[in-house]
PDB file of N, CA and C in Angstrom:
ATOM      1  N   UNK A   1      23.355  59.906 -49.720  1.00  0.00           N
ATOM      2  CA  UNK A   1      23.747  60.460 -48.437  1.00  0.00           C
ATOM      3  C   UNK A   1      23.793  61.984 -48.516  1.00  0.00           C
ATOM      4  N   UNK A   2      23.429  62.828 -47.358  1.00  0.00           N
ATOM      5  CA  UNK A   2      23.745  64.181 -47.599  1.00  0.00           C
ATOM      6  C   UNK A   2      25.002  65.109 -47.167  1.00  0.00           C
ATOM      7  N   UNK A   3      25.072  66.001 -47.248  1.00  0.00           N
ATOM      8  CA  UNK A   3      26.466  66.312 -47.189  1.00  0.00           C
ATOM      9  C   UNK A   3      25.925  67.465 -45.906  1.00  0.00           C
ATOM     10  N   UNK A   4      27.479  67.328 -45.216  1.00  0.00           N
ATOM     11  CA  UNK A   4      27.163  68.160 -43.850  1.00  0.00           C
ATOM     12  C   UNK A   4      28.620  68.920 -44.114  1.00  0.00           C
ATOM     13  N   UNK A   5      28.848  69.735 -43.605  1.00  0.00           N
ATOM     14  CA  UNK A   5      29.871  70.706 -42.744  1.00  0.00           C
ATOM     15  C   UNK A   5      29.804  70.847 -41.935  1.00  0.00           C
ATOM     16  N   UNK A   6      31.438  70.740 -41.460  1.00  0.00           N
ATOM     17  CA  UNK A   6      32.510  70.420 -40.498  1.00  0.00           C
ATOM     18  C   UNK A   6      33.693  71.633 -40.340  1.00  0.00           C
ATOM     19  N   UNK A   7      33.755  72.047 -39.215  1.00  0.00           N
ATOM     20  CA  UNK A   7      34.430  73.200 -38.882  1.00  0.00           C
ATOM     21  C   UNK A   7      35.906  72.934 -38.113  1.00  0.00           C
ATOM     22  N   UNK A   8      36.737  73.292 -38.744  1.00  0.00           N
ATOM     23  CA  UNK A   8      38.097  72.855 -37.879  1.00  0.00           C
ATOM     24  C   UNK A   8      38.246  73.189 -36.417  1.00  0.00           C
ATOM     25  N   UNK A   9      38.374  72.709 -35.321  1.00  0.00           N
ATOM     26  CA  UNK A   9      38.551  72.678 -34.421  1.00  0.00           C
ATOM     27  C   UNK A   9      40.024  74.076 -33.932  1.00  0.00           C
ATOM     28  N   UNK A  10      40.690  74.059 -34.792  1.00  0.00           N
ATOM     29  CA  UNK A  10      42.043  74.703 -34.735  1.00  0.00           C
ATOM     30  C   UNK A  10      41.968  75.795 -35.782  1.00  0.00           C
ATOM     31  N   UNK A  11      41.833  75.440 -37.200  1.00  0.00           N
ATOM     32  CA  UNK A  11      42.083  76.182 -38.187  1.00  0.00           C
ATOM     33  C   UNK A  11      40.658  77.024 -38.746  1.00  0.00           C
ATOM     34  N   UNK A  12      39.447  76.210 -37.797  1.00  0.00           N
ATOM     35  CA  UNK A  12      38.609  76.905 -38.657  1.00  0.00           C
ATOM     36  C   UNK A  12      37.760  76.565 -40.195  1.00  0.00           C
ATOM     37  N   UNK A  13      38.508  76.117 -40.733  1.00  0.00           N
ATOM     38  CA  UNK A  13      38.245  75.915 -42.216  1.00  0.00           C
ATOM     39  C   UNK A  13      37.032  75.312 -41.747  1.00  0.00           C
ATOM     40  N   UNK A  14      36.165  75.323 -43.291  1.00  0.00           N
ATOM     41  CA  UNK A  14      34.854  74.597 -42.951  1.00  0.00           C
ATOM     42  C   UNK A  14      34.834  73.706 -44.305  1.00  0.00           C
ATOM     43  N   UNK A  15      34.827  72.065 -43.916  1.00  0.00           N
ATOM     44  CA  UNK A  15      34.700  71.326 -45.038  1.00  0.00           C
ATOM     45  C   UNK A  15      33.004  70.866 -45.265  1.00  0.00           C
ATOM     46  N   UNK A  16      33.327  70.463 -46.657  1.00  0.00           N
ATOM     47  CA  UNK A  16      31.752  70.049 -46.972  1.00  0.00           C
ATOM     48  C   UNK A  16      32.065  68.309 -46.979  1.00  0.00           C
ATOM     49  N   UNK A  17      31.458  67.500 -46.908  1.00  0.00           N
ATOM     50  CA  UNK A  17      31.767  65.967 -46.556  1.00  0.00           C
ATOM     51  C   UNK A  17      30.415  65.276 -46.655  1.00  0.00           C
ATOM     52  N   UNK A  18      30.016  64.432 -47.993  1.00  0.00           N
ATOM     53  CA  UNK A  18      29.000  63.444 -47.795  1.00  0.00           C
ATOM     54  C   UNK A  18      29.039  62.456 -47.114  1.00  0.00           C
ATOM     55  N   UNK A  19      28.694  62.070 -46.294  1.00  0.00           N
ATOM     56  CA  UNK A  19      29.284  61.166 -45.425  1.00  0.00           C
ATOM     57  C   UNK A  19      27.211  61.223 -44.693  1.00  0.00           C
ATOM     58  N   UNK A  20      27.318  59.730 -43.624  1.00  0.00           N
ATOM     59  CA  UNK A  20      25.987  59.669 -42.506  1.00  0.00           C
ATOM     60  C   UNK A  20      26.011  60.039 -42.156  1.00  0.00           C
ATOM     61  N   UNK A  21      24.821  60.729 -41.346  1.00  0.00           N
ATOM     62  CA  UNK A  21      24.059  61.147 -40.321  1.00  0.00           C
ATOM     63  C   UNK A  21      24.918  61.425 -39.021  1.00  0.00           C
ATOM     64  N   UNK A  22      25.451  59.744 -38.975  1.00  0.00           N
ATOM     65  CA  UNK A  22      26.098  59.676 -37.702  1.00  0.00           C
ATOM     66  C   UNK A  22      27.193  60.071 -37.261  1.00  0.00           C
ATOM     67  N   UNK A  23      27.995  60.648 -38.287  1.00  0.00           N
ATOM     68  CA  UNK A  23      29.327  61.055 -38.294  1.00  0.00           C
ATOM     69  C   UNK A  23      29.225  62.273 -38.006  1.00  0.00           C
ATOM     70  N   UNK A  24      29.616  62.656 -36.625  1.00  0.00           N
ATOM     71  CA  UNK A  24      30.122  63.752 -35.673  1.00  0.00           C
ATOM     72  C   UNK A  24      31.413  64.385 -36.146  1.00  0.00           C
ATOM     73  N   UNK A  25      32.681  63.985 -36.351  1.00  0.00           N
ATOM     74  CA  UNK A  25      33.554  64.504 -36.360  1.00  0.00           C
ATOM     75  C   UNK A  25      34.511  63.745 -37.721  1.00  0.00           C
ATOM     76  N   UNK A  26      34.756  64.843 -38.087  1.00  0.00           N
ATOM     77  CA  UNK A  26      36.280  63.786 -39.252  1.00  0.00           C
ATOM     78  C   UNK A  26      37.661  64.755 -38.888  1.00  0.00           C
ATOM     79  N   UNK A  27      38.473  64.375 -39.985  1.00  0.00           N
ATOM     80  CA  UNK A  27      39.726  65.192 -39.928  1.00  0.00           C
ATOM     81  C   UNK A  27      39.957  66.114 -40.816  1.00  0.00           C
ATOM     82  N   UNK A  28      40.335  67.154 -40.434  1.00  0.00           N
ATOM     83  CA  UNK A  28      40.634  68.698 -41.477  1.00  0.00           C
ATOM     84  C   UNK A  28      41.662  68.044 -42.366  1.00  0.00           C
ATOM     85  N   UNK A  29      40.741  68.522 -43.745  1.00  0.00           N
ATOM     86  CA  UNK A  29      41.968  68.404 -44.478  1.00  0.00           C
ATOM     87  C   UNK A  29      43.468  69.447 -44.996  1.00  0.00           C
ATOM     88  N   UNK A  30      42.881  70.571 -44.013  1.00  0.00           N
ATOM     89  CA  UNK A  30      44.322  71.431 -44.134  1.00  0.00           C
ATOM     90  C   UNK A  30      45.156  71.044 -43.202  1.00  0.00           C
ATOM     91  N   UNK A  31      44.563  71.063 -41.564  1.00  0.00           N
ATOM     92  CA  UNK A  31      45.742  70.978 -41.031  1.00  0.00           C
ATOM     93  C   UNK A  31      45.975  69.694 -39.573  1.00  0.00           C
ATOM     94  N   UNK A  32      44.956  68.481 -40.334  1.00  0.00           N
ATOM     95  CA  UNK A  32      44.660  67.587 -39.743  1.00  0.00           C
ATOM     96  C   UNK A  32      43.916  67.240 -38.458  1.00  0.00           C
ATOM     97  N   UNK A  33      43.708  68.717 -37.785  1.00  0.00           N
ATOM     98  CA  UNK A  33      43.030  68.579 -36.429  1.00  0.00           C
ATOM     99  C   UNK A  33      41.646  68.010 -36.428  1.00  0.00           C
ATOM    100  N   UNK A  34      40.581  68.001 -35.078  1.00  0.00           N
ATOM    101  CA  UNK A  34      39.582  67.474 -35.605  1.00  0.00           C
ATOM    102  C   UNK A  34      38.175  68.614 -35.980  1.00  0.00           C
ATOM    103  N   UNK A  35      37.953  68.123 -36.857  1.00  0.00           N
ATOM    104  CA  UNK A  35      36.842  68.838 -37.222  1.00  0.00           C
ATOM    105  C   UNK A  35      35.377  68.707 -36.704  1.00  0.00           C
ATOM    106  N   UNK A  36      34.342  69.388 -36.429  1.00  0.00           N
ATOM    107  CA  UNK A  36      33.392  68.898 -35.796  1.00  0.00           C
ATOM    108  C   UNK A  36      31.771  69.304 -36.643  1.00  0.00           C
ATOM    109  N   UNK A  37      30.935  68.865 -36.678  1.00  0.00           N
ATOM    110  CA  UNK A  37      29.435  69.327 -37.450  1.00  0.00           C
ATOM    111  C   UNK A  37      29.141  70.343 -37.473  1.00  0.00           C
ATOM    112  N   UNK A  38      29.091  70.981 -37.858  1.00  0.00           N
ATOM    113  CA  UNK A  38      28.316  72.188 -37.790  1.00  0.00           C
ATOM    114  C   UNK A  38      26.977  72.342 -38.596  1.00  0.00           C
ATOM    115  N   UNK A  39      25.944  73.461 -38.052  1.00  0.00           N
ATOM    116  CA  UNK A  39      25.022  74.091 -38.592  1.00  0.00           C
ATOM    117  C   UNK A  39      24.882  74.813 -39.691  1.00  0.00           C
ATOM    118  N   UNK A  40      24.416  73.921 -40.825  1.00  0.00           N
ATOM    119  CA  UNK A  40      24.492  74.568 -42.328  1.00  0.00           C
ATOM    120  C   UNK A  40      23.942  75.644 -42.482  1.00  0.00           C
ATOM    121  N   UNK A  41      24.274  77.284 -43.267  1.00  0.00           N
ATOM    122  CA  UNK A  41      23.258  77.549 -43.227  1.00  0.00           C
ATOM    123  C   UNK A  41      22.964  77.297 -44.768  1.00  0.00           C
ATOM    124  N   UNK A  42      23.063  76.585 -45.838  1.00  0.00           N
ATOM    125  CA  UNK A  42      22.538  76.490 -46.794  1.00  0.00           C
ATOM    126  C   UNK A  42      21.166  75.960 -46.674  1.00  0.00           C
ATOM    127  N   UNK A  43      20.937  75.599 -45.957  1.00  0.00           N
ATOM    128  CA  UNK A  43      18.973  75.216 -45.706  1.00  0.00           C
ATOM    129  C   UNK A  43      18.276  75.677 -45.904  1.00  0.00           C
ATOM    130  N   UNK A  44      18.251  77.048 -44.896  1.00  0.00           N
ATOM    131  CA  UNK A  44      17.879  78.143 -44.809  1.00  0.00           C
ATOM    132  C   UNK A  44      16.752  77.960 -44.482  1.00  0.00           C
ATOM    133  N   UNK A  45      15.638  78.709 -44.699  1.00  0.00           N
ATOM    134  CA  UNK A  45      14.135  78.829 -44.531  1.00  0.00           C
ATOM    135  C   UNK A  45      13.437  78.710 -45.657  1.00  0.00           C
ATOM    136  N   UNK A  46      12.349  78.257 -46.011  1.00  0.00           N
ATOM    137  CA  UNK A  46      11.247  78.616 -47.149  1.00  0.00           C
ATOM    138  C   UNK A  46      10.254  79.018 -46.685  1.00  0.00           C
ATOM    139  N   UNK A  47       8.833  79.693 -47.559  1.00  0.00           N
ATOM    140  CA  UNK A  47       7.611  80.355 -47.319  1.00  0.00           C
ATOM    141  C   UNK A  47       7.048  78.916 -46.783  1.00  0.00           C
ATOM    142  N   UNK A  48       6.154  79.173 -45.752  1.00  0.00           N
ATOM    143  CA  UNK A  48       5.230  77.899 -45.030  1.00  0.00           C
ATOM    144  C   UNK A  48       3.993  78.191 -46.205  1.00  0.00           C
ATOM    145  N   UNK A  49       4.381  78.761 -47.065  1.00  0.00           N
ATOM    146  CA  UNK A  49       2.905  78.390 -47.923  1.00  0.00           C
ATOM    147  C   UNK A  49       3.006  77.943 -48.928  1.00  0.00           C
ATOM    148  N   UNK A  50       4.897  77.589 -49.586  1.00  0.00           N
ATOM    149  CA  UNK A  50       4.701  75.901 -50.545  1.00  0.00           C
ATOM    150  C   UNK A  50       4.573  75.166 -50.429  1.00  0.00           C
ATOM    151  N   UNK A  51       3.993  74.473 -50.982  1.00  0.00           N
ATOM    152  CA  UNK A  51       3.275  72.987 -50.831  1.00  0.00           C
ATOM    153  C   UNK A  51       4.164  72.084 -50.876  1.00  0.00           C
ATOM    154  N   UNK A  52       5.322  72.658 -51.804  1.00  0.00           N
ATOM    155  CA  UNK A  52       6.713  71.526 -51.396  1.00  0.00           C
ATOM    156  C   UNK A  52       7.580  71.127 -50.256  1.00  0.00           C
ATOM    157  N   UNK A  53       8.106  72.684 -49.884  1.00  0.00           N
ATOM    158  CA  UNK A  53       8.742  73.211 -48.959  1.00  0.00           C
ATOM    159  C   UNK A  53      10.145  73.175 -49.572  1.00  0.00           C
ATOM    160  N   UNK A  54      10.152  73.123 -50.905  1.00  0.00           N
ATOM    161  CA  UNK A  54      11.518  73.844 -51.678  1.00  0.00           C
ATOM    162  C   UNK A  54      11.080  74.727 -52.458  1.00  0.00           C
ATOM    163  N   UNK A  55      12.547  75.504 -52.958  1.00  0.00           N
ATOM    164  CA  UNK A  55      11.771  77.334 -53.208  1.00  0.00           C
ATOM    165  C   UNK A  55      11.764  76.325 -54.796  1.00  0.00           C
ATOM    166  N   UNK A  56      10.422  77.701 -55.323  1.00  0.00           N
ATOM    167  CA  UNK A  56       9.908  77.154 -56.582  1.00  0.00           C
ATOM    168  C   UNK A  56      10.710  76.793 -57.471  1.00  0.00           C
ATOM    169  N   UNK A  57      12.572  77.948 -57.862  1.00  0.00           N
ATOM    170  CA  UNK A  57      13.477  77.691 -58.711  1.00  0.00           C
ATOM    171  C   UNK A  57      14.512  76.470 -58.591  1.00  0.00           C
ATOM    172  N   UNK A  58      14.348  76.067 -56.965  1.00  0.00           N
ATOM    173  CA  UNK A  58      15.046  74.808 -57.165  1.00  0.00           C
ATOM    174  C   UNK A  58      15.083  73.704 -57.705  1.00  0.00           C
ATOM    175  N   UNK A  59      14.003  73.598 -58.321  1.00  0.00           N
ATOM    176  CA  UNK A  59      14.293  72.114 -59.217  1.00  0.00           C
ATOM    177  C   UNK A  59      13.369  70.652 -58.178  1.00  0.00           C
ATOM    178  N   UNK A  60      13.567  70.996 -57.252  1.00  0.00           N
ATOM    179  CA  UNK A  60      12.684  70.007 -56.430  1.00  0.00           C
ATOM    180  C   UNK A  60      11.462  70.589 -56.041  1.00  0.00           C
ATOM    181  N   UNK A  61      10.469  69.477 -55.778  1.00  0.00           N
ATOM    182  CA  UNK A  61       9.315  69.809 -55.404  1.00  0.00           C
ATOM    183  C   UNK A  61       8.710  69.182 -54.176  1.00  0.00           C
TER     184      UNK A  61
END
């Protein structure tokens, strides 16, 4: 499963959570409110001219 972040609704905090696809919202674990998906930016972008489309040092291909 992959892991998404989730932004506190109240506090802000941003958790990381492996969890499905389908899961929209969980609960903060600081200050229990609800937390909601957010836009990773660990993704980021790569060059459209690897053939993988992961950067060469990552380990995947």
């Amino acid at each position: 499963m992959p892991i998404f972040e989730y932004r506190c609704t109240k506090c802000e905090k941003i958790t990381e959570k492996i969890c499905s696809s389908t899961v929209t919202e969980i609960e903060c674990p600081e200050c229990h409110s609800p937390a909601k998906k957010t836009v990773s930016i660990f993704s980021g972008q790569t060059d459209s001219a690897s053939a993988g489309g992961c950067m060469p040092s990552s380990g995947f291909s």
